[in-house]
N, C-alpha and C. Protein backbone atom coordinates (compact mmCIF):
# COMPACT_ATOMS: atom_id res chain seq x y z
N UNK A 1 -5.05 27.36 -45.48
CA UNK A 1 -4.58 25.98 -45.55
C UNK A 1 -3.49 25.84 -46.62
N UNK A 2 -3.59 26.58 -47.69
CA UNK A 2 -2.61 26.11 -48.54
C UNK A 2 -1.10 27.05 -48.85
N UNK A 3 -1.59 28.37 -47.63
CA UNK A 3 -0.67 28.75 -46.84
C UNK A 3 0.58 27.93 -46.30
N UNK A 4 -0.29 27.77 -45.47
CA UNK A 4 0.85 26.59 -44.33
C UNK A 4 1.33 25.35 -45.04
N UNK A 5 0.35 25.10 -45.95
CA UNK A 5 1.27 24.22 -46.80
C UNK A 5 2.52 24.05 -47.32
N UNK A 6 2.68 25.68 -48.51
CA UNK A 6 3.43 26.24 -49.20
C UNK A 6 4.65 26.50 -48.21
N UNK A 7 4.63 26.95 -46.93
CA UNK A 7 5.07 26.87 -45.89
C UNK A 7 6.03 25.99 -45.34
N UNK A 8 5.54 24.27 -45.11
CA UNK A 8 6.16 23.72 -45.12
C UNK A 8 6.87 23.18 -46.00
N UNK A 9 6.46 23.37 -47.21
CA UNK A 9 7.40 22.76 -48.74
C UNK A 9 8.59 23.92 -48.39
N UNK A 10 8.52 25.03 -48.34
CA UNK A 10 9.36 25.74 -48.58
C UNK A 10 10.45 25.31 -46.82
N UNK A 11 10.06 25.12 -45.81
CA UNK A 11 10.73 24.70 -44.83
C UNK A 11 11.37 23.23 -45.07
N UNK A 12 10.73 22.56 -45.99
CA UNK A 12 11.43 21.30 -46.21
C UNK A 12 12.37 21.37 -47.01
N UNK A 13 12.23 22.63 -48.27
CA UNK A 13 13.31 22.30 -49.03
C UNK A 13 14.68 23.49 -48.38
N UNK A 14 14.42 24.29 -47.41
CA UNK A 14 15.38 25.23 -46.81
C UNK A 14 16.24 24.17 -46.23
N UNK A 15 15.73 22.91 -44.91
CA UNK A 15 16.15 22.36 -44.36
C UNK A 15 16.98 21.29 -45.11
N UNK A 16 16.85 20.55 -46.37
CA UNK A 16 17.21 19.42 -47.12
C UNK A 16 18.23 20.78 -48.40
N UNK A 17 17.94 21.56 -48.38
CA UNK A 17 19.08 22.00 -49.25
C UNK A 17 20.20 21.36 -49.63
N UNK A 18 21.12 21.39 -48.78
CA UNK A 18 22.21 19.86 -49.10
C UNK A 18 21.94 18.98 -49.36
N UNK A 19 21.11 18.61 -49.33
CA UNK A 19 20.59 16.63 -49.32
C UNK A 19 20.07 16.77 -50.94
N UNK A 20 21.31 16.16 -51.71
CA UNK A 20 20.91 16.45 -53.04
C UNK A 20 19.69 14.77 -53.59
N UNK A 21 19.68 14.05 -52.42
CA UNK A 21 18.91 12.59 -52.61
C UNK A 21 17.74 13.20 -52.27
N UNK A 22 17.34 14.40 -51.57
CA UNK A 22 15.88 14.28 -51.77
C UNK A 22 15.47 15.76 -52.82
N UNK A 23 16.59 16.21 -53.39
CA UNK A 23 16.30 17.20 -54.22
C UNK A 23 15.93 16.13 -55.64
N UNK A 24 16.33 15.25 -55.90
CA UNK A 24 15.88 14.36 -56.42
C UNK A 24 14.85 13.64 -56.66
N UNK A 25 14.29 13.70 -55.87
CA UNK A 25 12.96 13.11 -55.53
C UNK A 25 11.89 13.91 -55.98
N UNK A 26 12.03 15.39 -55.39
CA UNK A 26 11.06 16.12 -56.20
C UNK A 26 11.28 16.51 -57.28
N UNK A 27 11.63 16.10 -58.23
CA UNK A 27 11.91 15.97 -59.87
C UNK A 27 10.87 15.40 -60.52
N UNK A 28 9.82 15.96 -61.21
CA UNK A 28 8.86 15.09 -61.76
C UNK A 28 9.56 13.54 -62.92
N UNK A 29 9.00 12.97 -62.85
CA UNK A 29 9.13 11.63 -63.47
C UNK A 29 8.39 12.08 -65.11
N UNK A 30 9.31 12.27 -66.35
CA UNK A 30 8.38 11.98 -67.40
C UNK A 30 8.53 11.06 -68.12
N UNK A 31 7.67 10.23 -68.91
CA UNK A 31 7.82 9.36 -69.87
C UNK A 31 7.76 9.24 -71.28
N UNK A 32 8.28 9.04 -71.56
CA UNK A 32 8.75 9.29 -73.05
C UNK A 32 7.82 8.67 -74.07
N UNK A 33 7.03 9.67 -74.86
CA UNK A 33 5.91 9.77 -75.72
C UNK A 33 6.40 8.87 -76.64
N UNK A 34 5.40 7.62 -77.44
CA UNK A 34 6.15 6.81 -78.33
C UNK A 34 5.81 7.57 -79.68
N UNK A 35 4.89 8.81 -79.84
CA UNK A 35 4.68 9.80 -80.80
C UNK A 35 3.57 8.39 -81.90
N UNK A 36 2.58 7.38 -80.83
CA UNK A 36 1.45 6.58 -81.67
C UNK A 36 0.46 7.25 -81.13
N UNK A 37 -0.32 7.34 -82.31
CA UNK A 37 -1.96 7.80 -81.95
C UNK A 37 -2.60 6.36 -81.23
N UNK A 38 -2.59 5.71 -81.15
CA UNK A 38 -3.06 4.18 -80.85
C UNK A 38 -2.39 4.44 -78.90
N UNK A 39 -1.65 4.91 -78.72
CA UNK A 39 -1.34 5.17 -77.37
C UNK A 39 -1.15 6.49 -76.74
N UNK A 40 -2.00 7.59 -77.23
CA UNK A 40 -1.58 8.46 -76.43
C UNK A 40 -2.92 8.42 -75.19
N UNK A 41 -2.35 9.53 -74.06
CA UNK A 41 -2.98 9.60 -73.45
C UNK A 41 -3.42 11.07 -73.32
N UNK A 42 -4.59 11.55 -73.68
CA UNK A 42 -5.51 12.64 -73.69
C UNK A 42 -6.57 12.68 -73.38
N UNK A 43 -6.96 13.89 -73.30
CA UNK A 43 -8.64 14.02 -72.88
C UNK A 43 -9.29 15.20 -74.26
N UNK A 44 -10.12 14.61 -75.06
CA UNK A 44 -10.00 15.17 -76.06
C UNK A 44 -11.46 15.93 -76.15
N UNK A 45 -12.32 17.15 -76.14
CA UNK A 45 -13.53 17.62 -76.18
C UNK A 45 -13.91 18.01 -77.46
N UNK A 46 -14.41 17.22 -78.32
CA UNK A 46 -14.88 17.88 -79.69
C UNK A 46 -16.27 18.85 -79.34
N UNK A 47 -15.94 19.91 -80.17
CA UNK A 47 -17.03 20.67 -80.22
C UNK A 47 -17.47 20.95 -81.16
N UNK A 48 -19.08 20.30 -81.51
CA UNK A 48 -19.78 20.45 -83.12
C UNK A 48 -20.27 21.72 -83.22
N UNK A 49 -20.70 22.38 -84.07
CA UNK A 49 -21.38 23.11 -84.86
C UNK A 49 -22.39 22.53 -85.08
N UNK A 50 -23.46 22.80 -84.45
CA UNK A 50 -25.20 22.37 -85.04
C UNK A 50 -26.00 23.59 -85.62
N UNK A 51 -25.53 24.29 -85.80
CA UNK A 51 -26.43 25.82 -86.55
C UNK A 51 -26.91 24.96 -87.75
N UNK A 52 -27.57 26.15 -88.31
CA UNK A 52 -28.30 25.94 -89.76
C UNK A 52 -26.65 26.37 -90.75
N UNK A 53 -25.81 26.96 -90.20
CA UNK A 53 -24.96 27.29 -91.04
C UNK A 53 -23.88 26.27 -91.31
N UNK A 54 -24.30 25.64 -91.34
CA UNK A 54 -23.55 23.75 -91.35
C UNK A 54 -24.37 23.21 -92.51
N UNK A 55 -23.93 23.11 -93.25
CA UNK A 55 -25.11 21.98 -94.45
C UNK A 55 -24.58 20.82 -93.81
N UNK A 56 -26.09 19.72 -94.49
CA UNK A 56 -26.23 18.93 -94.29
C UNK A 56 -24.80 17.61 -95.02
N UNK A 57 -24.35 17.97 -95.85
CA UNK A 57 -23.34 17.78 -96.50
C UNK A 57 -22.00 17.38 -95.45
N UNK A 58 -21.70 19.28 -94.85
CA UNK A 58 -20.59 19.26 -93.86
C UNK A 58 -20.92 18.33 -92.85
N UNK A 59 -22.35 18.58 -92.63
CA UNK A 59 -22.34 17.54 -90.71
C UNK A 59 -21.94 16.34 -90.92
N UNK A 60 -22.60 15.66 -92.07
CA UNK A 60 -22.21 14.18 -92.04
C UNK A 60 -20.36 13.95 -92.35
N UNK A 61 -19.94 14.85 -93.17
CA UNK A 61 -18.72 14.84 -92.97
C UNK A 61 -17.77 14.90 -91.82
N UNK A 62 -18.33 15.98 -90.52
CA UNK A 62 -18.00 16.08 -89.37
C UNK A 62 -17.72 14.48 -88.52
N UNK A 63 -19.13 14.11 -89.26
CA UNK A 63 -19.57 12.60 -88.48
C UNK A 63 -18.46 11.69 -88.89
N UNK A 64 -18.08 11.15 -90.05
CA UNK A 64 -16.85 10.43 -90.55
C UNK A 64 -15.82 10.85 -90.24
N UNK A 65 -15.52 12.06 -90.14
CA UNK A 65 -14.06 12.67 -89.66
C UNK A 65 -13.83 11.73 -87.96
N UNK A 66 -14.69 12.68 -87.03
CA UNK A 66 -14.94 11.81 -85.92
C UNK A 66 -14.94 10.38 -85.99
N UNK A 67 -15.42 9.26 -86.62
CA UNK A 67 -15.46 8.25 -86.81
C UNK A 67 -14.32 7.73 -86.70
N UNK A 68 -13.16 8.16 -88.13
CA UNK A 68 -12.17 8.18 -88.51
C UNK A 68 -11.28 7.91 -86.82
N UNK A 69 -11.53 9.32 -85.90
CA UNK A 69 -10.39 9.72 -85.14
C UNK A 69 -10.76 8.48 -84.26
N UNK A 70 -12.12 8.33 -83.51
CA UNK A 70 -12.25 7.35 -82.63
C UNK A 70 -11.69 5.91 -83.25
N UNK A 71 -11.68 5.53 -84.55
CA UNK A 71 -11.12 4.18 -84.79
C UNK A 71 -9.63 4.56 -84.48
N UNK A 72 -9.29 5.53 -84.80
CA UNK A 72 -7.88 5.76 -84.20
C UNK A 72 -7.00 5.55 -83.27
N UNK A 73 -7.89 6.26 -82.36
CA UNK A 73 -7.78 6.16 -80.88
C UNK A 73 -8.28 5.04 -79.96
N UNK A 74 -7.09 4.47 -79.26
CA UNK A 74 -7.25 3.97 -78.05
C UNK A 74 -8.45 4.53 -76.74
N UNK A 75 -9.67 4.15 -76.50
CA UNK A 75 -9.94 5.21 -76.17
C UNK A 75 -10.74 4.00 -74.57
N UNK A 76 -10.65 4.23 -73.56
CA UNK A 76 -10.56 4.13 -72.13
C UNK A 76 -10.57 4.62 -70.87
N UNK A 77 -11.24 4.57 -69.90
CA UNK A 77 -11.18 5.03 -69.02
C UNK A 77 -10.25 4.89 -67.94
N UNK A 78 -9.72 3.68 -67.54
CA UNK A 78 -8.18 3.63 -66.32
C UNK A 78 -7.40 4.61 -66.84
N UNK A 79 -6.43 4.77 -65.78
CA UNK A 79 -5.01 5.71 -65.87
C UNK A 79 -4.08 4.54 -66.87
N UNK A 80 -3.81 5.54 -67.58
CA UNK A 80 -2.57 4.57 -68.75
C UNK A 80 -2.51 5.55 -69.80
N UNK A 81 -2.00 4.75 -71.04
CA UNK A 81 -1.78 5.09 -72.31
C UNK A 81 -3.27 5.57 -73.06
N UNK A 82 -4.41 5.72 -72.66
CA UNK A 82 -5.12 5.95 -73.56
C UNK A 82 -6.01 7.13 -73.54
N UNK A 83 -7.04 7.55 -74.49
CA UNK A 83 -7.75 8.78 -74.85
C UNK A 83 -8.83 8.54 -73.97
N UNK A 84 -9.11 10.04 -73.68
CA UNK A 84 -10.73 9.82 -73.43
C UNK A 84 -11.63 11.26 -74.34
N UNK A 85 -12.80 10.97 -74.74
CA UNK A 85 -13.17 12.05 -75.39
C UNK A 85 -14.46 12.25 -74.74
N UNK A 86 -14.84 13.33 -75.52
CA UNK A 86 -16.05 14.07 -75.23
C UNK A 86 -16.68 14.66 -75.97
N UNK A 87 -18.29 15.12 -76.42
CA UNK A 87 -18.74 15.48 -77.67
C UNK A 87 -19.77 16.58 -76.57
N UNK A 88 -19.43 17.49 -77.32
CA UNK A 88 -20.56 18.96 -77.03
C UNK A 88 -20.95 19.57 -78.45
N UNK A 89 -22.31 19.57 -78.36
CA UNK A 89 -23.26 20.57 -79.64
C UNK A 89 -23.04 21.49 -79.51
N UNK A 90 -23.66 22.69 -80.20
CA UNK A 90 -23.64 23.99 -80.07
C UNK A 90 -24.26 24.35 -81.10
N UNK A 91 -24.82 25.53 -80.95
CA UNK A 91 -25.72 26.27 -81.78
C UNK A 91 -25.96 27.86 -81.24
N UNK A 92 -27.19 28.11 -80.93
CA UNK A 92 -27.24 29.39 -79.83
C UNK A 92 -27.04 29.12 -78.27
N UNK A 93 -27.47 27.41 -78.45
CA UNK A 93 -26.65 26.93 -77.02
C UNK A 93 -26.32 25.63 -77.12
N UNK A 94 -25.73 25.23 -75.74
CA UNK A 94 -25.00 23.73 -76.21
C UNK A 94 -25.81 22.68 -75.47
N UNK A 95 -25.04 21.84 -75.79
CA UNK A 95 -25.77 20.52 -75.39
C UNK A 95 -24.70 19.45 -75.18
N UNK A 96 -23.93 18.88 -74.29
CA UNK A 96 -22.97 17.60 -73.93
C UNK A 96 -23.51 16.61 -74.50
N UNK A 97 -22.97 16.49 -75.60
CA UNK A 97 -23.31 14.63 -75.57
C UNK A 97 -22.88 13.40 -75.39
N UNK A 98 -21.45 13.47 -74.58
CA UNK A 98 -21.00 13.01 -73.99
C UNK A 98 -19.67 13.59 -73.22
N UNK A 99 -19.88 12.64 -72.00
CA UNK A 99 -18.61 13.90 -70.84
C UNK A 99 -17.47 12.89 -70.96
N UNK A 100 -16.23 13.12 -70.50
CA UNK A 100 -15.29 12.49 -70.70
C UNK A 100 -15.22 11.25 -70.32
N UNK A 101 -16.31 10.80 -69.39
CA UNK A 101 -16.51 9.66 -68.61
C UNK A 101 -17.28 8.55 -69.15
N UNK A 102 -17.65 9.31 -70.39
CA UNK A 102 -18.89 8.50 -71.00
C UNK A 102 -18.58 6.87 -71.85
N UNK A 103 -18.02 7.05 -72.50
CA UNK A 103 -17.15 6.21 -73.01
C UNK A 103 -16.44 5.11 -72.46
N UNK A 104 -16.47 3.66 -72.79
CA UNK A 104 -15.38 3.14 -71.91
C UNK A 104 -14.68 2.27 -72.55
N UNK A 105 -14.72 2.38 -74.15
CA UNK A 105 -14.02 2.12 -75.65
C UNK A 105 -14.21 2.79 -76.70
N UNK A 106 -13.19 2.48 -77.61
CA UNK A 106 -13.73 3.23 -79.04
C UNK A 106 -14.78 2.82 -79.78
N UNK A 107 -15.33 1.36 -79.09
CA UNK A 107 -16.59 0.70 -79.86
C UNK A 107 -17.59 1.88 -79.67
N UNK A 108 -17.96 2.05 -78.26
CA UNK A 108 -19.12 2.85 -78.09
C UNK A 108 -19.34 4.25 -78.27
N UNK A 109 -17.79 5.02 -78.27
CA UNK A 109 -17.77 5.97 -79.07
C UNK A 109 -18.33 6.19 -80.78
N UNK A 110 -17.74 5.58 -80.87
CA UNK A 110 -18.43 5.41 -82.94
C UNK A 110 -19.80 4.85 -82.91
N UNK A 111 -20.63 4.08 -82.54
CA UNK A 111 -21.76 3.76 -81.98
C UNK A 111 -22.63 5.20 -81.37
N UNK A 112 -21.79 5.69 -80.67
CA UNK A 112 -23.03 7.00 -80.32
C UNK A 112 -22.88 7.89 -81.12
N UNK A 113 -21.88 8.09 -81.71
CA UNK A 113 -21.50 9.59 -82.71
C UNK A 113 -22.65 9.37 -83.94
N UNK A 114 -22.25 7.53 -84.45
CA UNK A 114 -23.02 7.69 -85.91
C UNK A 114 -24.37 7.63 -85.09
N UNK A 115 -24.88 7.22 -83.91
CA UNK A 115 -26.75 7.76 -83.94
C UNK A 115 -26.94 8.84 -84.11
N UNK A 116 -25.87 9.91 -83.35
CA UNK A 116 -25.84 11.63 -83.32
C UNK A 116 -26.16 11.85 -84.37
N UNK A 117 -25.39 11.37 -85.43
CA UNK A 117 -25.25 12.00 -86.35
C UNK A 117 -26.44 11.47 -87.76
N UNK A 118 -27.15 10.62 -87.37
CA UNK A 118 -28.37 10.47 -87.87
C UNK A 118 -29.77 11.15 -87.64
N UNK A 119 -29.15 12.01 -86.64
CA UNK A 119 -30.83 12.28 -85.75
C UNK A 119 -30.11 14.31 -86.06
N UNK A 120 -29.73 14.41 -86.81
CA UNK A 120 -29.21 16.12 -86.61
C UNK A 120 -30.80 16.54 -86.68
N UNK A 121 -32.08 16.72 -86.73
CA UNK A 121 -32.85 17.35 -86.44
C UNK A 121 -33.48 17.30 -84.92
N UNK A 122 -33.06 16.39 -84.15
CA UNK A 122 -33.12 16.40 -82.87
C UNK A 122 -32.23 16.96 -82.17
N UNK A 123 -30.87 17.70 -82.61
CA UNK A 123 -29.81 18.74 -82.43
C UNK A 123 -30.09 20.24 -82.11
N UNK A 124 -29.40 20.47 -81.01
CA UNK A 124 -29.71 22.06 -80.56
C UNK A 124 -29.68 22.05 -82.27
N UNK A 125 -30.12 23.12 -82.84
CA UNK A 125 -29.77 24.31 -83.84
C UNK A 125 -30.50 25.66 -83.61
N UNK A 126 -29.91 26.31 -84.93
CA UNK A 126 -30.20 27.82 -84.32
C UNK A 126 -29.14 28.63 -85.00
N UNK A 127 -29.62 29.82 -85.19
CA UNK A 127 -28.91 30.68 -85.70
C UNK A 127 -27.14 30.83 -85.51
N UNK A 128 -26.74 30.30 -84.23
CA UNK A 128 -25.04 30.33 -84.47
C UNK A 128 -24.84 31.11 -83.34
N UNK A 129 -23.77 31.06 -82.60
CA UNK A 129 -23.03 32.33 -81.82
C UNK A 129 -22.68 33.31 -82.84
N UNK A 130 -23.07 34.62 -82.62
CA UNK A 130 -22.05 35.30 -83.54
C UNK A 130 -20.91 35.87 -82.69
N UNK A 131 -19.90 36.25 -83.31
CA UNK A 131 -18.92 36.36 -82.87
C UNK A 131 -17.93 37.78 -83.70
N UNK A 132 -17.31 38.80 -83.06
CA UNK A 132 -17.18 39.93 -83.54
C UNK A 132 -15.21 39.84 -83.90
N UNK A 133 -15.07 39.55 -84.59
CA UNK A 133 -13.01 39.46 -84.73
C UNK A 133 -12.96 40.70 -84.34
N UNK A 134 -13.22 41.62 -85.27
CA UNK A 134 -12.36 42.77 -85.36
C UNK A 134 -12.97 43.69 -83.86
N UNK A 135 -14.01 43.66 -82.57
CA UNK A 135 -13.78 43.77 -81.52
C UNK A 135 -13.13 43.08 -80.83
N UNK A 136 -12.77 42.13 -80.78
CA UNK A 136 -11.25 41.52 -79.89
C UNK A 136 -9.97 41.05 -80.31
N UNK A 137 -9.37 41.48 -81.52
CA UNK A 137 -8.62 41.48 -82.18
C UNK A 137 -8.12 43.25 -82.59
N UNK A 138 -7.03 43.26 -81.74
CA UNK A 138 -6.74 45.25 -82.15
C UNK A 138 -6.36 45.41 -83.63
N UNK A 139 -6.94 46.41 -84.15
CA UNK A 139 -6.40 46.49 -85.83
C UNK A 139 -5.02 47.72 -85.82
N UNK A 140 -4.61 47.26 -86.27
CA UNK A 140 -2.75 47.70 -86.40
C UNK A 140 -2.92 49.03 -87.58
């Protein structure tokens, strides 16, 4: 199917070659970033650290940082100018705590983060992924 597709794009643009009005057309449209955090449009996935190797110190810091970004952000679900986020745990395994869909302002974002972040003993934890640098990283 996506054969014959490719197929006819490529037969449409053999045939319209001259026709510089519809070479035009397939030109993507971009719009010009106003470079505000208050309007961008992203899909943003934070991923916590819930191990034991997190003090209690860092998490709550994690928690305000986050706080911080969601008052930041525009954050919404329609097509437009705005963010959408997402929060995944992790430890020896993860846990979504919210999917990109979850959200449908920045009110209720900051609202679920600071409960998260009151309840860290109800949080996957656990020893950590470990993770090896110097096997996937070639040493020179």
């Amino acid at each position: 199917m996506k054969f014959v597709a490719l197929l006819l794009l490529a037969a449409f643009i053999c045939t319209n070659a001259g026709d510089s009005e519809a070479i035009e057309e397939a030109k993507p449209v971009h719009k010009e970033c106003r470079c505000d955090v208050h309007n961008i449009w992203l899909d943003i996935i934070f991923v916590i650290d819930t191990s034991k190797a997190v003090s209690d110190h860092d998490f709550v810091a994690i928690g305000k940082l986050l706080t911080y970004y969601f008052e930041k952000l525009t954050i919404s679900q329609p097509n437009g100018e705005y963010a959408r986020v997402g929060l995944v745990f992790g430890a020896e395994k993860s846990y979504v705590a919210a999917n990109l869909t979850t959200f449908k302002n920045e009110e209720e974002a900051i609202k679920r983060i600071t409960h998260l972040m009151k309840y860290r003993r109800k949080l996957p934890v656990g020893k950590g992924i470990r993770f090896n640098a110097g096997g996937y990283v070639p040493l020179c």
